[in-house]
Protein backbone atom coordinates (compact mmCIF):
# COMPACT_ATOMS: atom_id res chain seq x y z
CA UNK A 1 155.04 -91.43 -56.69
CA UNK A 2 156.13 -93.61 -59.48
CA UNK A 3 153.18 -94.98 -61.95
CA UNK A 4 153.14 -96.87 -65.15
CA UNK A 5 150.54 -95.57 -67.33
CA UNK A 6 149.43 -98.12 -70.19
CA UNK A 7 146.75 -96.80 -72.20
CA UNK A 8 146.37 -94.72 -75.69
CA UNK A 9 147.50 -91.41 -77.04
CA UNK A 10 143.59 -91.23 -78.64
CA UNK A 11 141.79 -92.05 -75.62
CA UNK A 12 140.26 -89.27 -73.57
CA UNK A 13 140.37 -90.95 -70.01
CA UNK A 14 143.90 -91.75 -70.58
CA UNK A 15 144.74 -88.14 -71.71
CA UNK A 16 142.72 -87.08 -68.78
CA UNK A 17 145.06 -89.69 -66.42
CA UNK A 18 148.08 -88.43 -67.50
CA UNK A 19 147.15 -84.65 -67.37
CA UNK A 20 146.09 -85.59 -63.81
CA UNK A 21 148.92 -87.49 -62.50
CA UNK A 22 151.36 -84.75 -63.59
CA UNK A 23 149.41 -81.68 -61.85
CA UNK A 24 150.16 -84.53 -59.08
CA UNK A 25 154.07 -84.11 -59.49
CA UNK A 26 153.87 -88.13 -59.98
CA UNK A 27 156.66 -89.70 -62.50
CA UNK A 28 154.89 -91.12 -65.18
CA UNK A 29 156.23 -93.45 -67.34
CA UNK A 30 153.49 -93.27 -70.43
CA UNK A 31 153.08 -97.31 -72.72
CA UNK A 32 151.10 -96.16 -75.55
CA UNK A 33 149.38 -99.68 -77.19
CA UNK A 34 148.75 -97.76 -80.17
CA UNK A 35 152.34 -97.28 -81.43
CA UNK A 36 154.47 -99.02 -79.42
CA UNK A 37 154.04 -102.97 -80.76
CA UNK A 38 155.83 -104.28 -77.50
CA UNK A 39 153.61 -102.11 -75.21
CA UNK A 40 150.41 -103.85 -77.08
CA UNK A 41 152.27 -107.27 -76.31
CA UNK A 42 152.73 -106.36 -72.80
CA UNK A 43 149.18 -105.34 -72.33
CA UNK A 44 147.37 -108.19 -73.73
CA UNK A 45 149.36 -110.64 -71.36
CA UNK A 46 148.07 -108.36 -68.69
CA UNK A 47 144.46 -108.37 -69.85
CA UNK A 48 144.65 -111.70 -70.50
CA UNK A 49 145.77 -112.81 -67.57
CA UNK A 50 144.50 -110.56 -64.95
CA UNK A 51 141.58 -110.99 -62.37
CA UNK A 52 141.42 -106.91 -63.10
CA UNK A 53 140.18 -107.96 -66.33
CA UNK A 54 137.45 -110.40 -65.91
CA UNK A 55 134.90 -108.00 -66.18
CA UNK A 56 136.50 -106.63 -69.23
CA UNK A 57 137.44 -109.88 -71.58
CA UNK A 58 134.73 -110.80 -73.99
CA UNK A 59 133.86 -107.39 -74.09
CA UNK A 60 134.76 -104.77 -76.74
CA UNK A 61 136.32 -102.56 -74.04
CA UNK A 62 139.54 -102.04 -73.92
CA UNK A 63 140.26 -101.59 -70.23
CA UNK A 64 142.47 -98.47 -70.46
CA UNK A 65 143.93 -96.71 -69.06
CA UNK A 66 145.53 -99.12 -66.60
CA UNK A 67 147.74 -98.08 -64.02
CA UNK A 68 151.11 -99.99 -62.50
CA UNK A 69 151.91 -99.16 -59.35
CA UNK A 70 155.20 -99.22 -57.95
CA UNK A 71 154.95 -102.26 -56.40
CA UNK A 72 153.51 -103.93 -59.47
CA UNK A 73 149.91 -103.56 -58.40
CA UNK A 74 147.55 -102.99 -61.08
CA UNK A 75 144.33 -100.66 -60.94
CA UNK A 76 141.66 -99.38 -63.26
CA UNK A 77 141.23 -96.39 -61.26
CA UNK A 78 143.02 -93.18 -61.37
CA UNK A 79 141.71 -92.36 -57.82
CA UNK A 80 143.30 -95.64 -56.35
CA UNK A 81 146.60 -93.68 -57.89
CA UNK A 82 146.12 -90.16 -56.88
CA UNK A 83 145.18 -91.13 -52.72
C-alpha cells in the first residue's frame, strides 16, 4: 500500500499515523506543512477546496493528518487507510 501522509512533524495523531502505517509495511511518503513551504501550499488548496473539509474550514482545526490514497482519494481517517 502506497499513502501520502500530509500532516506535521509536532502533531501527535500524525506521529501516531505514521508510526502506524509503517508497523503496516505501507510506503509512506511523509508532506510535513510545517517545513516544507510547498507542502503548506499544497494543503491549503486541498482544505480549501475539499468537501473533506467542510466540517473543518472556519474552524481553528487544522484537519491533519490527511491521508492520499493511491488513487487520489482523500481521508481523515487512519482506519479508512489501514483496512
Amino acid at each position: 500500500m502506497n499513502v501520502t501522509v500530509i500532516g506535521s512533524h509536532l502533531c501527535p495523531d500524525t506521529l501516531y499515523a505514521l508510526h502506524q502505517l509503517a508497523a503496516a509495511g505501507a510506503e509512506v511518503e511523509f508532506k510535513d506543512i510545517l517545513s516544507c513551504h510547498a507542502a503548506l501550499q499544497d494543503y491549503l488548496q486541498i482544505r480549501e477546496s475539499s468537501p473533506l473539509y467542510a466540517e473543518i474550514r472556519g474552524t481553528r482545526r487544522l484537519g491533519v493528518p490527511c491521508f492520499v490514497q493511491e488513487d487520489g482519494s482523500l481521508t481523515l481517517d487512519l482506519h479508512d487507510i489501514l483496512r
